[in-house]
N, C-alpha and C. Protein backbone atom coordinates (compact mmCIF):
# COMPACT_ATOMS: atom_id res chain seq x y z
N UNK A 1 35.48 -44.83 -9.67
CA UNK A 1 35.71 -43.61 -10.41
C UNK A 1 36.51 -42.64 -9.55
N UNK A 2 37.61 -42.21 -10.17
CA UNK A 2 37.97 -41.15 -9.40
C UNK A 2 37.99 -39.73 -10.37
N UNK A 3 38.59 -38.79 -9.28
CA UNK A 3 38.99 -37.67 -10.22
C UNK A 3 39.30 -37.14 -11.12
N UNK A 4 40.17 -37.27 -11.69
CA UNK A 4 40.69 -37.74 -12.72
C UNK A 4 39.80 -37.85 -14.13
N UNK A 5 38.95 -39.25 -13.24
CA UNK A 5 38.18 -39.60 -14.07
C UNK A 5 37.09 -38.83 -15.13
N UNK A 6 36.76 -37.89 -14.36
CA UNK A 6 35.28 -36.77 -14.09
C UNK A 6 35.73 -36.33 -15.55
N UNK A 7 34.87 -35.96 -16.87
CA UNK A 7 35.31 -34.96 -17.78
C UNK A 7 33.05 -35.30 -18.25
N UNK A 8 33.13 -33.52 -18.78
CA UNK A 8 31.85 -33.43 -19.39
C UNK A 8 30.79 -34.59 -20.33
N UNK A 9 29.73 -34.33 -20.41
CA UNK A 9 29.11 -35.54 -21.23
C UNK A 9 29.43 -34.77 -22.54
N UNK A 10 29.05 -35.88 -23.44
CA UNK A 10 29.39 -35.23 -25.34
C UNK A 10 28.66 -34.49 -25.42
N UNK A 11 28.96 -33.49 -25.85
CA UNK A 11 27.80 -32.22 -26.36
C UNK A 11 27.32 -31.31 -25.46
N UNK A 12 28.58 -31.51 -24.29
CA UNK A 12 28.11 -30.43 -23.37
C UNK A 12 29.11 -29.35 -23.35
N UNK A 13 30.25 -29.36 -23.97
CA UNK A 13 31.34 -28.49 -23.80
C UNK A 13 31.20 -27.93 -25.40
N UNK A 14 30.84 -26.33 -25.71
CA UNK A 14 31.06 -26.29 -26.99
C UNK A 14 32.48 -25.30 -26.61
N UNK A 15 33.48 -25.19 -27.86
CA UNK A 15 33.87 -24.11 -27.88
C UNK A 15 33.54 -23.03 -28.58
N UNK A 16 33.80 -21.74 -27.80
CA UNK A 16 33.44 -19.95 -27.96
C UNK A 16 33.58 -20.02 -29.48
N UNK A 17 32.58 -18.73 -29.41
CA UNK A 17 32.25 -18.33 -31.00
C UNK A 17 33.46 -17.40 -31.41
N UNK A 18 33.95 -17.80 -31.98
CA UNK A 18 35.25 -16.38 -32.58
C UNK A 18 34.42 -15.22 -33.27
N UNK A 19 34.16 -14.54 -32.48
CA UNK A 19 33.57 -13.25 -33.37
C UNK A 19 34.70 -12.26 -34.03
N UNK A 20 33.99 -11.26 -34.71
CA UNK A 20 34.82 -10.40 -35.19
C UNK A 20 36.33 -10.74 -36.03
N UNK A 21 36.66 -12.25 -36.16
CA UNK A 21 37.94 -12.50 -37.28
C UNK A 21 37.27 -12.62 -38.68
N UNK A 22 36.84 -11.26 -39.41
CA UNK A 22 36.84 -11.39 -41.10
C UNK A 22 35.02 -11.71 -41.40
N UNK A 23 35.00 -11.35 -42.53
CA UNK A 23 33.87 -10.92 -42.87
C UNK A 23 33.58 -12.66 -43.52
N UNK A 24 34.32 -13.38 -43.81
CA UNK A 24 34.29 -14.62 -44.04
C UNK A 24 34.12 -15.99 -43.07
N UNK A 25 34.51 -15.29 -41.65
CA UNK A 25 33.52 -16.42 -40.38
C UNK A 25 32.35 -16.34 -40.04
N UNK A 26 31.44 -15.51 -40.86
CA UNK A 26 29.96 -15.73 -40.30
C UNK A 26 29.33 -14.41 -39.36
N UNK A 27 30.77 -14.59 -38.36
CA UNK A 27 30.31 -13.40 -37.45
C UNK A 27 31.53 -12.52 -37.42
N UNK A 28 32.28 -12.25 -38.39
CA UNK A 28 32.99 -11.08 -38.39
C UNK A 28 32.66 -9.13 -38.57
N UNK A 29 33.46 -8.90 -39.20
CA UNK A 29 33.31 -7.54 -38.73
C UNK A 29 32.65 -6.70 -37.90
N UNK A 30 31.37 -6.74 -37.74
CA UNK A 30 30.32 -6.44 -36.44
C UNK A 30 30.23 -6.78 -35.57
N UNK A 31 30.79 -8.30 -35.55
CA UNK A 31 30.84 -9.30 -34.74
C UNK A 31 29.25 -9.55 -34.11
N UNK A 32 28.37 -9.23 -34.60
CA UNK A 32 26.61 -9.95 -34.46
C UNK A 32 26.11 -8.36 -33.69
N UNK A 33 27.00 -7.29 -33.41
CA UNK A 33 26.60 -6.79 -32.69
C UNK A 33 25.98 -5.45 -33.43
N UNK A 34 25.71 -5.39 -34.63
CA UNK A 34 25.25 -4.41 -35.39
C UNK A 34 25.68 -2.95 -35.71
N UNK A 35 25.04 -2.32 -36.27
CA UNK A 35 25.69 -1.22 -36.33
C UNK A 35 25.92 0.11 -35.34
N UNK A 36 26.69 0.73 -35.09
CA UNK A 36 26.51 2.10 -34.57
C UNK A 36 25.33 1.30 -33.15
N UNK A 37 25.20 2.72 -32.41
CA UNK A 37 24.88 2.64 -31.40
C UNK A 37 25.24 1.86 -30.24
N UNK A 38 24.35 2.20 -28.84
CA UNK A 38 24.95 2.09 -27.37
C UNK A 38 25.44 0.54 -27.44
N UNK A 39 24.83 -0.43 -27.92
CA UNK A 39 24.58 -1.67 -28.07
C UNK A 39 26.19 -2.28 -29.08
N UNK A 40 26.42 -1.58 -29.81
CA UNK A 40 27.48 -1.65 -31.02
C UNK A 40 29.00 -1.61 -29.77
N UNK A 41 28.84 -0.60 -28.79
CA UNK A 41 29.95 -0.14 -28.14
C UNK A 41 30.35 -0.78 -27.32
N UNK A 42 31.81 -1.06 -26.86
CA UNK A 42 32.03 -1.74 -25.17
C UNK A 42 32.00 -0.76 -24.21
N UNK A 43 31.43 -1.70 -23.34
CA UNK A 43 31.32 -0.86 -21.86
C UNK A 43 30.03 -0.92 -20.82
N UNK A 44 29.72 -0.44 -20.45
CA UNK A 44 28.73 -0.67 -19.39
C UNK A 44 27.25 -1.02 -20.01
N UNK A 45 27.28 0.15 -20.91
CA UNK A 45 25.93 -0.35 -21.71
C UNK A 45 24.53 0.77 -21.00
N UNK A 46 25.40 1.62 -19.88
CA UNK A 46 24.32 2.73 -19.59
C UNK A 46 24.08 2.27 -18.20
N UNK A 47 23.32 3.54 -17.55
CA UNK A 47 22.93 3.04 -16.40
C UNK A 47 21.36 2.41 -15.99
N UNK A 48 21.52 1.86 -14.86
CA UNK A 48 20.15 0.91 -14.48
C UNK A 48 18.78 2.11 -14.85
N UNK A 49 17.84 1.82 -15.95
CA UNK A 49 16.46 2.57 -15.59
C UNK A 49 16.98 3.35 -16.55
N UNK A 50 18.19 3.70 -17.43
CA UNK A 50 17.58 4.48 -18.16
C UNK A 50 17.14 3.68 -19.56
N UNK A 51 16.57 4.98 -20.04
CA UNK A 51 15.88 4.63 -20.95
C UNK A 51 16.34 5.30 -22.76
N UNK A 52 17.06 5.97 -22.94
CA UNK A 52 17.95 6.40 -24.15
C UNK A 52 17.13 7.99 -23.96
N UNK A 53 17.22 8.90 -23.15
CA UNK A 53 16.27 9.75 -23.49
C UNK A 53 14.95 10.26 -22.70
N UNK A 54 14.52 9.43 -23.02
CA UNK A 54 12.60 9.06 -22.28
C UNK A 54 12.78 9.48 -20.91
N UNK A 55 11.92 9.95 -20.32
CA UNK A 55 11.99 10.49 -18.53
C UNK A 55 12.00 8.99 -18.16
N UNK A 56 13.05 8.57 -17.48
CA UNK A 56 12.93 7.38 -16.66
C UNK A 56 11.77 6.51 -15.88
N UNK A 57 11.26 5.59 -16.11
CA UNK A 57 10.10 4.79 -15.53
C UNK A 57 10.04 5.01 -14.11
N UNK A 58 10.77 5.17 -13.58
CA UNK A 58 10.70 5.32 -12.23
C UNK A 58 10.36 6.77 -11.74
N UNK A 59 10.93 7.84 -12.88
CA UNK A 59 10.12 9.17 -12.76
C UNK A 59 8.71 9.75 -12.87
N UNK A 60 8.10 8.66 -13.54
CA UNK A 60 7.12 8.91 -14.13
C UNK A 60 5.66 8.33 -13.68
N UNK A 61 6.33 7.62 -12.62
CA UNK A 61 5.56 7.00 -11.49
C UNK A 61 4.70 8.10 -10.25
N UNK A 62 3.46 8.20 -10.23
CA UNK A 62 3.27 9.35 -9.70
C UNK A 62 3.22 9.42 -8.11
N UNK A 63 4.54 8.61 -7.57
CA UNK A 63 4.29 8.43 -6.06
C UNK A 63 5.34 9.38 -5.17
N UNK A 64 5.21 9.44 -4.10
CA UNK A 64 6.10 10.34 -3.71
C UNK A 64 6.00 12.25 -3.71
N UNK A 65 4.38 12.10 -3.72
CA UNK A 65 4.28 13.33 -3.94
C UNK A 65 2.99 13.71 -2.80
N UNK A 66 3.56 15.35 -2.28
CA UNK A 66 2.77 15.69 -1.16
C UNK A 66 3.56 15.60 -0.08
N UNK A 67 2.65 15.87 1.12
CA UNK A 67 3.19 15.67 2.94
C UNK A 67 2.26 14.36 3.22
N UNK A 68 2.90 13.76 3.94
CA UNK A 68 1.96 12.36 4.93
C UNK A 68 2.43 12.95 6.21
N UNK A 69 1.43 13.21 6.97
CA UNK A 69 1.68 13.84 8.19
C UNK A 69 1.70 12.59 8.96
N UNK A 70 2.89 12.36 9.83
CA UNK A 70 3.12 10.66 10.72
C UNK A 70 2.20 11.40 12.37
N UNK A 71 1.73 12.75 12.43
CA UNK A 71 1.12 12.74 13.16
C UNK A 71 -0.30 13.00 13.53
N UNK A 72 -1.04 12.33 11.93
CA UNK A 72 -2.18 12.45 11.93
C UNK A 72 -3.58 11.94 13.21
N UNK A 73 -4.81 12.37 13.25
CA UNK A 73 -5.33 11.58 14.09
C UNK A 73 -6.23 10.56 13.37
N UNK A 74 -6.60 9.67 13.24
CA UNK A 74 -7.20 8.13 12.23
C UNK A 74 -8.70 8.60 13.53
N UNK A 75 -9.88 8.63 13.03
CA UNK A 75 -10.61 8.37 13.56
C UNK A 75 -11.69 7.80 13.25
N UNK A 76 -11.85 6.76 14.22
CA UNK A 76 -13.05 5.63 14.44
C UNK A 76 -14.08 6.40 13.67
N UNK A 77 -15.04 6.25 12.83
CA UNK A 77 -16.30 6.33 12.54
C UNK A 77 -17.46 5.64 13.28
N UNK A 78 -18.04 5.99 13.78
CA UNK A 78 -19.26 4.77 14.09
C UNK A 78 -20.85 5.75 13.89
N UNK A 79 -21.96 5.67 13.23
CA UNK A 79 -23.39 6.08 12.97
C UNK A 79 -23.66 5.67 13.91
N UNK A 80 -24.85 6.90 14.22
CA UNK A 80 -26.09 6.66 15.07
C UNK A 80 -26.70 5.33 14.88
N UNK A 81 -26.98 5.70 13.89
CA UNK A 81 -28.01 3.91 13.50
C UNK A 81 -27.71 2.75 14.02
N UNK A 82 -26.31 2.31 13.94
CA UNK A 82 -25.71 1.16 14.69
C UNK A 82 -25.47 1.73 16.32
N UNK A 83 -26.02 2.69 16.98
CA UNK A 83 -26.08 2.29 17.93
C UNK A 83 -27.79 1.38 18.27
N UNK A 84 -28.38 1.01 17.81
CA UNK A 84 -29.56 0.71 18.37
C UNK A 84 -29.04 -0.74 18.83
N UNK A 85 -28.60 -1.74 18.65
CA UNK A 85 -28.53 -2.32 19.60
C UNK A 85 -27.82 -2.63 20.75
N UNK A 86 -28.18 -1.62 21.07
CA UNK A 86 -27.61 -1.36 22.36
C UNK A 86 -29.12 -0.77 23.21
N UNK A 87 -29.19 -1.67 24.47
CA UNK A 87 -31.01 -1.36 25.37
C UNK A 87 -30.78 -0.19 25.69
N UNK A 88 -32.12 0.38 25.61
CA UNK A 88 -32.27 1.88 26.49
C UNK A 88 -31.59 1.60 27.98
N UNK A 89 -31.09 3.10 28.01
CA UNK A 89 -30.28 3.58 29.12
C UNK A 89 -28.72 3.37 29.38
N UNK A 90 -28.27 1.96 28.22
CA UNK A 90 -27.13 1.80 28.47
C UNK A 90 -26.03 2.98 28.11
N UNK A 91 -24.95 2.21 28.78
CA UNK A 91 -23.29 3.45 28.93
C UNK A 91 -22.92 2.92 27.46
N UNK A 92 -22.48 3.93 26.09
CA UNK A 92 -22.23 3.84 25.10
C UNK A 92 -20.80 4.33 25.40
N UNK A 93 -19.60 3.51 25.35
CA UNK A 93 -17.79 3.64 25.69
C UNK A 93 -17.57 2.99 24.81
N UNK A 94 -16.00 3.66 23.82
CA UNK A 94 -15.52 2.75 23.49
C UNK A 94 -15.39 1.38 23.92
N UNK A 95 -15.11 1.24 25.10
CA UNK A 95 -15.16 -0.32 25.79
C UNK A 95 -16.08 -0.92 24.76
N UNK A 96 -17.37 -0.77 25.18
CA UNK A 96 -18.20 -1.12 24.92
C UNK A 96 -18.84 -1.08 23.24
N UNK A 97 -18.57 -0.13 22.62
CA UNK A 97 -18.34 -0.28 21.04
C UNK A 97 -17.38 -1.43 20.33
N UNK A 98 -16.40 -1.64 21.02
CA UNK A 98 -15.40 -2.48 20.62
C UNK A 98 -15.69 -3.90 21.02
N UNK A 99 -16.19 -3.59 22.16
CA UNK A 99 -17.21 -5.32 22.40
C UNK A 99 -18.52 -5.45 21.41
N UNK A 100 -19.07 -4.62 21.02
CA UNK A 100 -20.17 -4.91 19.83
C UNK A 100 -19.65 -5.22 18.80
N UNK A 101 -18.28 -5.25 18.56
CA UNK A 101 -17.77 -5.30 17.27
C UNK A 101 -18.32 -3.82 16.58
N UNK A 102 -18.45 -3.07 16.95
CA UNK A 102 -18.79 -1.57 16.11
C UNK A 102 -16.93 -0.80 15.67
N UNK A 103 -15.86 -1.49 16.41
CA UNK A 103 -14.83 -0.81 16.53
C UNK A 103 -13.37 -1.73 15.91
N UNK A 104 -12.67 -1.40 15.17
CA UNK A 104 -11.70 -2.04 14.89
C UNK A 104 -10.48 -1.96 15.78
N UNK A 105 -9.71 -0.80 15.94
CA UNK A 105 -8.81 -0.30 16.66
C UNK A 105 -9.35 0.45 18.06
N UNK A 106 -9.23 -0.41 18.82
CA UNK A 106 -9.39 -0.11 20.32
C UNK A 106 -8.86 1.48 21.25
N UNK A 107 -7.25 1.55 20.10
CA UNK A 107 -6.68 2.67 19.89
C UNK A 107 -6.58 3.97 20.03
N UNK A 108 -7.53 3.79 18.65
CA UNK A 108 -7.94 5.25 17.94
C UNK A 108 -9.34 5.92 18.48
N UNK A 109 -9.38 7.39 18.82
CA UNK A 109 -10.04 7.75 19.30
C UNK A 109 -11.69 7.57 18.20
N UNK A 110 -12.74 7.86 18.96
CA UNK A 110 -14.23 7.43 18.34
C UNK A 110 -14.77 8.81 18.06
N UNK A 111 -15.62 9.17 17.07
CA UNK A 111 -16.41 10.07 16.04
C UNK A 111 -17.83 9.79 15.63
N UNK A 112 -18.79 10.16 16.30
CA UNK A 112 -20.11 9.89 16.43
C UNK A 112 -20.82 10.91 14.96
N UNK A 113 -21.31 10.10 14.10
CA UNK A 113 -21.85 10.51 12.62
C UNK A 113 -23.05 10.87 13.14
N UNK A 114 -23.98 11.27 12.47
CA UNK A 114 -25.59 11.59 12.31
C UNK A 114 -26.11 10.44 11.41
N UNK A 115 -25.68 9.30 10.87
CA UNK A 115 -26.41 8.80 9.82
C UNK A 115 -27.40 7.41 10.41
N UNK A 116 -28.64 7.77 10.17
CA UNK A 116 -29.41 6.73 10.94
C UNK A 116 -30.27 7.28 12.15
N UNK A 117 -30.97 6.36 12.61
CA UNK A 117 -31.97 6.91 13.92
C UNK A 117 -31.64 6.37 15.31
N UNK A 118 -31.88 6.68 15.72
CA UNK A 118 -32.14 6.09 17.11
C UNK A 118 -33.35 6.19 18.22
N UNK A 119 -33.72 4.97 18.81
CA UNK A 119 -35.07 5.49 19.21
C UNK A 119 -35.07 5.25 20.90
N UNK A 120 -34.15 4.88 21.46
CA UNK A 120 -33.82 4.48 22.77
C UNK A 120 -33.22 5.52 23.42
N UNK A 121 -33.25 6.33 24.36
CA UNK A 121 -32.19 6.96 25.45
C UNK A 121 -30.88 6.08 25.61
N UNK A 122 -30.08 6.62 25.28
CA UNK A 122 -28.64 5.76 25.47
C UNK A 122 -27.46 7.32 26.65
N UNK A 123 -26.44 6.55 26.93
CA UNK A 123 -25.52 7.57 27.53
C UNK A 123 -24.44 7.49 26.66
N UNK A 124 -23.54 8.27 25.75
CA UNK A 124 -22.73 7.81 25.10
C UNK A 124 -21.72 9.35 25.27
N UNK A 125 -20.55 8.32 25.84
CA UNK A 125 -19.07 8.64 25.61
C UNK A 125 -18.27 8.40 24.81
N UNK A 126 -18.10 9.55 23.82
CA UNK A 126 -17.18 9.56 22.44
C UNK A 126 -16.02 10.64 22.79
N UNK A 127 -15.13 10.66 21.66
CA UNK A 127 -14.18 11.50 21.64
C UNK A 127 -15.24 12.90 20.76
N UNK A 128 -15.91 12.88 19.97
CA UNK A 128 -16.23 13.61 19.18
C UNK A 128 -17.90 13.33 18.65
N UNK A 129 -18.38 14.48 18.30
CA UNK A 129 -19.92 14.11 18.10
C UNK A 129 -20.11 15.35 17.13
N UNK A 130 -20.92 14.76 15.77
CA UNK A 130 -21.18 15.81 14.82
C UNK A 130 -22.68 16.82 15.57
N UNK A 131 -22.79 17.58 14.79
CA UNK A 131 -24.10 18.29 15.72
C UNK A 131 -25.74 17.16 15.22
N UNK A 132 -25.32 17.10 14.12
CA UNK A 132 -26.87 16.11 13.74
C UNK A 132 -26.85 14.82 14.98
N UNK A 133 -25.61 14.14 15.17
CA UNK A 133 -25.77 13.15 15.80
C UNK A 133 -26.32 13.42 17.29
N UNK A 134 -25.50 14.52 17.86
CA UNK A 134 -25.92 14.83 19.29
C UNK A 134 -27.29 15.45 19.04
N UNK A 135 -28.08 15.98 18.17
CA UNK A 135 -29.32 16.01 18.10
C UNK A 135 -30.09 15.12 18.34
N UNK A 136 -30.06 13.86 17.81
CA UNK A 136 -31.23 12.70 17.59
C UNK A 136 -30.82 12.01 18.72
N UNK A 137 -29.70 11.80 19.28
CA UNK A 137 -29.92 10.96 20.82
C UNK A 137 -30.29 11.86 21.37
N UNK A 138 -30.43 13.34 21.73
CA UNK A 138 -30.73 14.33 22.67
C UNK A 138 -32.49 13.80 22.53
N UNK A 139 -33.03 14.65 21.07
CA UNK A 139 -34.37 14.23 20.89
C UNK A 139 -34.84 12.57 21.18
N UNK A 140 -33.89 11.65 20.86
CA UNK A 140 -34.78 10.48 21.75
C UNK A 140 -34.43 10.06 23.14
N UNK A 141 -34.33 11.17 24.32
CA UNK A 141 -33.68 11.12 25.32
C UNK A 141 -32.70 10.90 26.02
N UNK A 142 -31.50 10.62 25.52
CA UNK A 142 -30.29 10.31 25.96
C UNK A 142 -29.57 11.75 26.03
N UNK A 143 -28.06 11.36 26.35
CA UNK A 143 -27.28 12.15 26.62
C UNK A 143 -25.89 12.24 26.12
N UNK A 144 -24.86 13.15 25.20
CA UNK A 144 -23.47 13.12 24.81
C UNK A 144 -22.63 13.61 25.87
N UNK A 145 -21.47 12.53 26.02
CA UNK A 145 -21.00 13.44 26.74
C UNK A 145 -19.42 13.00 26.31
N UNK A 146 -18.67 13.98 25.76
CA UNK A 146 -17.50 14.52 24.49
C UNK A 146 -16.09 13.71 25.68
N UNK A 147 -15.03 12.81 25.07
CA UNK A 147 -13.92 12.32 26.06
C UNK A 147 -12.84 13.61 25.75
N UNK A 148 -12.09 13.02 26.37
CA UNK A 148 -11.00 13.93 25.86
C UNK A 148 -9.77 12.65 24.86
N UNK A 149 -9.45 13.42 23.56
CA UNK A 149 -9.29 12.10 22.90
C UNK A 149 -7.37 12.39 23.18
C-alpha cells in the first residue's frame, strides 16, 4: 500500500450541510439557527461567564472577601487534661509535647487551655497559659513558666 493509496472508509466522509440556500433545502432561511437573538447572530457569541444579564457566576461566589493576615500567629492548643500522662515532676516542653504526640507542628508556638484536671506536680514550659490552666497545675503543685514565643 502506498500513499496514494490511503482514501477514507465509506461513510466516513460526509459532505457539509448547505445551510441558509432557500426555504426549500430543509435548512434555509434561518439556517437552523433560529430566530433573533445572541445565538441568531455572527460573531463571538459573548464573553466567557457571562450570563445575558444575571450577575456573573463567578460574582456571586462568596469568596474573596475580608483581610487574611499572612502574618498571623496559628497556635498549638494543648488541655490540661492531656497533660496527665506525663509522671509527677516531669519538664513539660514543647520537645516533649511533640514526642507525646500532643503536638502537630513542632513550629508553632504552644497555648496551655484550662480544660481537664491534673493531679501530679508537673514543670511546664509554654508560650502561653490561660489563667484557669495556670491555676490547677499551681493547686496540684507544679509550676508555669511562660517561653517567649
Amino acid at each position: 500500500m502506498k500513499l496514494h493509496d490511503l482514501k477514507p472508509r465509506p461513510g466516513a466522509h460526509r459532505r457539509p450541510k448547505r445551510v441558509g440556500r432557500g426555504i426549500a433545502a430543509g435548512q434555509g432561511k434561518t439556517a437552523g439557527r433560529g430566530t433573533k437573538g445572541e445565538g441568531a447572530r455572527a460573531g463571538t457569541g459573548g464573553k466567557l461567564y457571562r450570563q445575558g444579564g444575571n450577575l456573573p457566576f463567578y460574582r456571586r461566589l462568596p469568596l474573596k472577601r475580608g483581610f487574611h493576615n499572612i502574618h498571623r500567629t496559628e497556635w498549638t492548643e494543648v488541655n490540661v487534661g492531656s497533660l496527665s500522662r506525663f509522671p509527677a515532676q516531669a519538664e513539660v516542653t514543647p520537645a516533649t509535647l511533640l514526642e507525646a504526640g500532643l503536638l502537630r507542628d513542632a513550629g508553632s508556638p504552644v497555648v496551655l487551655l484550662g480544660q481537664g484536671e491534673v493531679k501530679v506536680a508537673l514543670k511546664v514550659h509554654v508560650h502561653r497559659v490561660s489563667r484557669g490552666a495556670r491555676a490547677k497545675i499551681e493547686a496540684a503543685g507544679g509550676t508555669v513558666e511562660v517561653l517567649q514565643a
